[in-house]
N, C-alpha and C. Protein backbone atom coordinates (compact mmCIF):
# COMPACT_ATOMS: atom_id res chain seq x y z
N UNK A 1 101.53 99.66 70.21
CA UNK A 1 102.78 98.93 70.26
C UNK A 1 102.70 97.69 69.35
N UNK A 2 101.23 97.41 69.33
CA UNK A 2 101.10 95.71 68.49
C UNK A 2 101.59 96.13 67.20
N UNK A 3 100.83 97.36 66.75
CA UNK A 3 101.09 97.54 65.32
C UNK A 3 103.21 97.44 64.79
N UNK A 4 103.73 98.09 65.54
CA UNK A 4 104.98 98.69 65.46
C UNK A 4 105.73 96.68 65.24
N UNK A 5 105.06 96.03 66.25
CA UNK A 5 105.59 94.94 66.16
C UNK A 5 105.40 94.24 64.73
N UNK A 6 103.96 94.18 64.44
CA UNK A 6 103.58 93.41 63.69
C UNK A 6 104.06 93.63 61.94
N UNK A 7 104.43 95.33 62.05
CA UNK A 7 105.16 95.64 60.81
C UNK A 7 106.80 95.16 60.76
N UNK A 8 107.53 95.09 61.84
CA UNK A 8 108.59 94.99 61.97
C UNK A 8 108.63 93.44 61.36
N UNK A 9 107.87 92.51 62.11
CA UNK A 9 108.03 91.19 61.31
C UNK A 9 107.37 91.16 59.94
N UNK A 10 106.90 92.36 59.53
CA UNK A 10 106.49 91.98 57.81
C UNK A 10 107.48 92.07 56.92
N UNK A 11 108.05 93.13 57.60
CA UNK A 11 109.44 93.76 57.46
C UNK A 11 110.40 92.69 57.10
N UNK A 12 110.72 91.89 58.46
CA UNK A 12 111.98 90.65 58.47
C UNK A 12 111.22 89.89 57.95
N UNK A 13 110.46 89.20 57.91
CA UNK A 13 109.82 88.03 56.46
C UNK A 13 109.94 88.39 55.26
N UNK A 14 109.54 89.92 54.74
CA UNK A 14 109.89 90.44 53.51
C UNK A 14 111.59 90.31 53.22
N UNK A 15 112.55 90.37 54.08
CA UNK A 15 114.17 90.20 54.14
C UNK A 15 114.01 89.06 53.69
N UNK A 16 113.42 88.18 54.65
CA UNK A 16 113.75 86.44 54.45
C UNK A 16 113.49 85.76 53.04
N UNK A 17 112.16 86.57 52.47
CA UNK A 17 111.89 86.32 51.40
C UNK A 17 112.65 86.45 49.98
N UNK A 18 113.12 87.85 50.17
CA UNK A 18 114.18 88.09 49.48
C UNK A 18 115.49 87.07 49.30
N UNK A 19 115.87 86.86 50.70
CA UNK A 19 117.08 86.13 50.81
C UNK A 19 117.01 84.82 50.07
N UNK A 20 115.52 84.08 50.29
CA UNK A 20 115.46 82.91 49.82
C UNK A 20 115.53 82.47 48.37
N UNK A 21 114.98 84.23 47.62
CA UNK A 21 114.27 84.18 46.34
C UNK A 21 115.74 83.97 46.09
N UNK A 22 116.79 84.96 46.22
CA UNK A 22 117.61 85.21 45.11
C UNK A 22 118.71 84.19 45.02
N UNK A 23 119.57 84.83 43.62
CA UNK A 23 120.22 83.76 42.80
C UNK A 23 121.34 83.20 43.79
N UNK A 24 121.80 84.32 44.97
CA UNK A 24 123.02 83.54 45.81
C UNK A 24 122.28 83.13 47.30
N UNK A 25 121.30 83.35 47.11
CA UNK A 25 120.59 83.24 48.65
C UNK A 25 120.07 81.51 48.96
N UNK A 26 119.85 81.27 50.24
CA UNK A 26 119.78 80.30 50.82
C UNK A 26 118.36 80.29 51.83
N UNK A 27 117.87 78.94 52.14
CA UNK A 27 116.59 79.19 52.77
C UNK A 27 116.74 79.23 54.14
N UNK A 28 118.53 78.95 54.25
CA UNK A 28 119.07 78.67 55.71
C UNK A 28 119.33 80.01 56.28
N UNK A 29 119.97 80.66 55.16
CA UNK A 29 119.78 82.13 55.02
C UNK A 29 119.22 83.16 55.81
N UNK A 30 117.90 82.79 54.90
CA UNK A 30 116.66 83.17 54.84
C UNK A 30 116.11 83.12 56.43
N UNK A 31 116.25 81.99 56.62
CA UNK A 31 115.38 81.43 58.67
C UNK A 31 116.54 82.51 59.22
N UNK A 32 117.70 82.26 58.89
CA UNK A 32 118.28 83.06 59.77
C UNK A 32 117.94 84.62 59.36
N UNK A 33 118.08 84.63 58.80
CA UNK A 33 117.22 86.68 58.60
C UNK A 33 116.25 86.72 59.48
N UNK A 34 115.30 85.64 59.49
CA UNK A 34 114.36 85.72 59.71
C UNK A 34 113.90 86.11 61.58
N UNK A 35 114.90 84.92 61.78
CA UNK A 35 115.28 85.22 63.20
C UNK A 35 116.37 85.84 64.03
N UNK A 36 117.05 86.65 63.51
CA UNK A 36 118.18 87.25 63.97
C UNK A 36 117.50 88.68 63.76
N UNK A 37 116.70 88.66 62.69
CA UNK A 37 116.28 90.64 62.36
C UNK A 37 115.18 90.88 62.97
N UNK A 38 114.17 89.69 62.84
CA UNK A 38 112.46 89.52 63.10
C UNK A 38 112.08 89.02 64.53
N UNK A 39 112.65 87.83 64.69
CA UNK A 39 112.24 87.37 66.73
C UNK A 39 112.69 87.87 67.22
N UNK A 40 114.11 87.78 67.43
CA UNK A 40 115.04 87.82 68.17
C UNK A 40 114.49 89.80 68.77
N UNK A 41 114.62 90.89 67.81
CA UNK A 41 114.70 92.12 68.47
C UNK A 41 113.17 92.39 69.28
N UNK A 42 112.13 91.79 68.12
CA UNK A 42 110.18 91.55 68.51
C UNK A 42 110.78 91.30 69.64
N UNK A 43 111.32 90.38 70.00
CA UNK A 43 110.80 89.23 71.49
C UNK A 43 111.73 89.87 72.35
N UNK A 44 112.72 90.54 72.43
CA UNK A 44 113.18 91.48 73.35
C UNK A 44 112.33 92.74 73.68
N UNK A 45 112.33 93.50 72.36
CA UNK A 45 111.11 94.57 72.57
C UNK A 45 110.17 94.51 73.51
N UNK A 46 109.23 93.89 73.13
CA UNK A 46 107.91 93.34 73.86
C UNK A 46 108.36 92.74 75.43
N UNK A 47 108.86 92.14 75.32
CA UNK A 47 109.89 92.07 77.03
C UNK A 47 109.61 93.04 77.68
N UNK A 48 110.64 94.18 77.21
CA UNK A 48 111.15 95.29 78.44
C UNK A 48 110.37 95.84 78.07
N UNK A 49 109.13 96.60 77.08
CA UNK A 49 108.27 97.20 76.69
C UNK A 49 106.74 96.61 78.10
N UNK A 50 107.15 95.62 78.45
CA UNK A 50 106.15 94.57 79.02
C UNK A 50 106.14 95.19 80.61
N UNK A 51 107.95 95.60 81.06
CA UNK A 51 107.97 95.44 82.15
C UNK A 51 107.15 96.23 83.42
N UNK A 52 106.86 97.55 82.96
CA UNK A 52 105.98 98.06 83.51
C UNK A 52 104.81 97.65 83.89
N UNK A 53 104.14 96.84 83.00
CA UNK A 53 102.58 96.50 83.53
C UNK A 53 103.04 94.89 84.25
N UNK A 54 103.58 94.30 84.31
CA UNK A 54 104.28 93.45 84.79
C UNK A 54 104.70 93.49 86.59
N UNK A 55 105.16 94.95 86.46
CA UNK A 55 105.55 95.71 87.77
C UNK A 55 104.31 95.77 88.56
N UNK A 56 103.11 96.58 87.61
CA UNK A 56 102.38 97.28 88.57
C UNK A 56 101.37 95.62 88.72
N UNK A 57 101.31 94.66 88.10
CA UNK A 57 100.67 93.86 88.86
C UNK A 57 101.03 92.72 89.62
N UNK A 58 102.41 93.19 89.83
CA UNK A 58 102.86 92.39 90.98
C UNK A 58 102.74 93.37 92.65
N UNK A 59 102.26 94.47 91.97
CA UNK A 59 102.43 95.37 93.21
C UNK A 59 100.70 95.28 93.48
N UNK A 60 99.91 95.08 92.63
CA UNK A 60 98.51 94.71 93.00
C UNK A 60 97.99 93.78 93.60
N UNK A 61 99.19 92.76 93.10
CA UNK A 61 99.04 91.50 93.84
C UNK A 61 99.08 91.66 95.54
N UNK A 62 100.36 91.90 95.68
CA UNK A 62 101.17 92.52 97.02
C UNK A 62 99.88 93.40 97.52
N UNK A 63 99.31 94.31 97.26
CA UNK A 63 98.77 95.09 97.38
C UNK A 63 97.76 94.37 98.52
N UNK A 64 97.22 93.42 97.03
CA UNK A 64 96.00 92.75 97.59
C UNK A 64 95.86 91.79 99.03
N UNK A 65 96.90 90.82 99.34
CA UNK A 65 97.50 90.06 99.97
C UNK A 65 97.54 90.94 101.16
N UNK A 66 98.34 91.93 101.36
CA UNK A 66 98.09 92.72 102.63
C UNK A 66 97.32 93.36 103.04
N UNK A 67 96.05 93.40 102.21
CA UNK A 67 94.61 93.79 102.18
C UNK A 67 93.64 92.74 103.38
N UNK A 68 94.27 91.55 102.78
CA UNK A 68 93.81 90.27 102.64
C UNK A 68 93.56 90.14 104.65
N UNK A 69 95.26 90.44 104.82
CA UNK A 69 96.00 90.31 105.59
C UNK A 69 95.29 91.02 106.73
N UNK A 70 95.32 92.24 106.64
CA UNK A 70 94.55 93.56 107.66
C UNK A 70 93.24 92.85 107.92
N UNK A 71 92.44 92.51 107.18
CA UNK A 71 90.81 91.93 106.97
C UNK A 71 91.10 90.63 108.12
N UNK A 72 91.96 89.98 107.89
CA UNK A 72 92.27 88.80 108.51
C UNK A 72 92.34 89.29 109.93
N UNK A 73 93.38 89.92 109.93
CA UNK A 73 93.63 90.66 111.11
C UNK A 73 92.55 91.10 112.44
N UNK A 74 91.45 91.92 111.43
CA UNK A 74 90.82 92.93 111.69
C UNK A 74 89.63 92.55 112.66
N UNK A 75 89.57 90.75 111.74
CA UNK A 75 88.17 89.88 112.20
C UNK A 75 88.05 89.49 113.68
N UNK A 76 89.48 89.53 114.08
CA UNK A 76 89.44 88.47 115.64
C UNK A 76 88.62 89.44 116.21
N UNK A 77 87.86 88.86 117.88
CA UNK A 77 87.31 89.40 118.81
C UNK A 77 88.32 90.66 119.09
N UNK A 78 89.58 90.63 119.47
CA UNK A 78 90.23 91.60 120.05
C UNK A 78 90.92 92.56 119.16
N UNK A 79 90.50 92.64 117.88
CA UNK A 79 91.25 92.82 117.02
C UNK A 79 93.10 92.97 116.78
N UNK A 80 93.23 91.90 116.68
CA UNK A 80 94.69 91.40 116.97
C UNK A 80 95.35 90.27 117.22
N UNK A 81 96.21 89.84 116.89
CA UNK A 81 96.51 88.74 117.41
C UNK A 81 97.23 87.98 119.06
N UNK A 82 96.79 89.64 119.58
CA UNK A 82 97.69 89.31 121.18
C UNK A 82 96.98 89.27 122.10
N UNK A 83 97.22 88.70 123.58
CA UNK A 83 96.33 88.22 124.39
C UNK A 83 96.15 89.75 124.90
N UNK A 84 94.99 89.89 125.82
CA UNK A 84 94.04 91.34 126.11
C UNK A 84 95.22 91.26 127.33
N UNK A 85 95.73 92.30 127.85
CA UNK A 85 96.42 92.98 128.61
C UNK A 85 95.92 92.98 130.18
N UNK A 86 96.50 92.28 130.87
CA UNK A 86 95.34 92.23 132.33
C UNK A 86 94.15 92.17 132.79
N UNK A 87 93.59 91.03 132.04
CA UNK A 87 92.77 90.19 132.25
C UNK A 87 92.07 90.00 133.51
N UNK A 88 93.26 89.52 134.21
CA UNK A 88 92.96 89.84 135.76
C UNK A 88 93.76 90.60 136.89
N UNK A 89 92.91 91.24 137.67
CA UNK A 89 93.74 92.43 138.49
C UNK A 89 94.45 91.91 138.86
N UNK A 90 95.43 92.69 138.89
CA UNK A 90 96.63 92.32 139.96
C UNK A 90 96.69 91.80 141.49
N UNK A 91 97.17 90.87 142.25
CA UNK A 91 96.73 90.88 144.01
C UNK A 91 97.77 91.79 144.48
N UNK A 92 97.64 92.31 145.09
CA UNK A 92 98.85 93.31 145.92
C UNK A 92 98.62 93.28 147.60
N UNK A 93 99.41 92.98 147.91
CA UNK A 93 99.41 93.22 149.57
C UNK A 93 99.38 94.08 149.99
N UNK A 94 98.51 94.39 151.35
CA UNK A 94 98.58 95.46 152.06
C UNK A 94 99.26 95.86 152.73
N UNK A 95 100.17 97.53 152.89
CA UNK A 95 101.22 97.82 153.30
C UNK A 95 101.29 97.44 155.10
């Protein structure tokens, strides 16, 4: 993907260059070629090209955290965070 990028801006600098060289061209021109043909589409590209690995390590993150979480969990004496269930017998009267 780097490569695809890195020609594309040789590409729009080679425009800019042009623009600047010639007899009606301008260097204001030129920046603007430069960044309307060359950043501007690069720096979108690479964006949404991005978003996938972006995805999966926010889901690793997440991942991890509720990993974290269970372990946390897992450590207490009772494993859990709730009090042990009848502790002490019940008294009941005799019929």
């Amino acid at each position: 993907m780097y490569l695809i990028v890195i020609a594309w801006i040789y590409v729009a600098l080679m425009m800019a260059v042009a623009e600047a060289t010639h007899a009606n061209g301008s260097v204001l021109g030129a920046i603007l070629t430069f960044l309307m043909y060359g950043v501007g589409p690069v720096a979108l590209v690479v964006y949404l090209m991005g978003h996938p690995g972006r995805r999966r390590a926010r889901q690793a993150r997440e991942a991890q955290a509720a990993a974290a979480a269970a372990d946390a969990a897992s450590a207490q004496p009772d494993g859990g965070g709730e009090a042990a269930a009848h502790a002490v017998a019940p008294v009941r009267k005799e019929p």
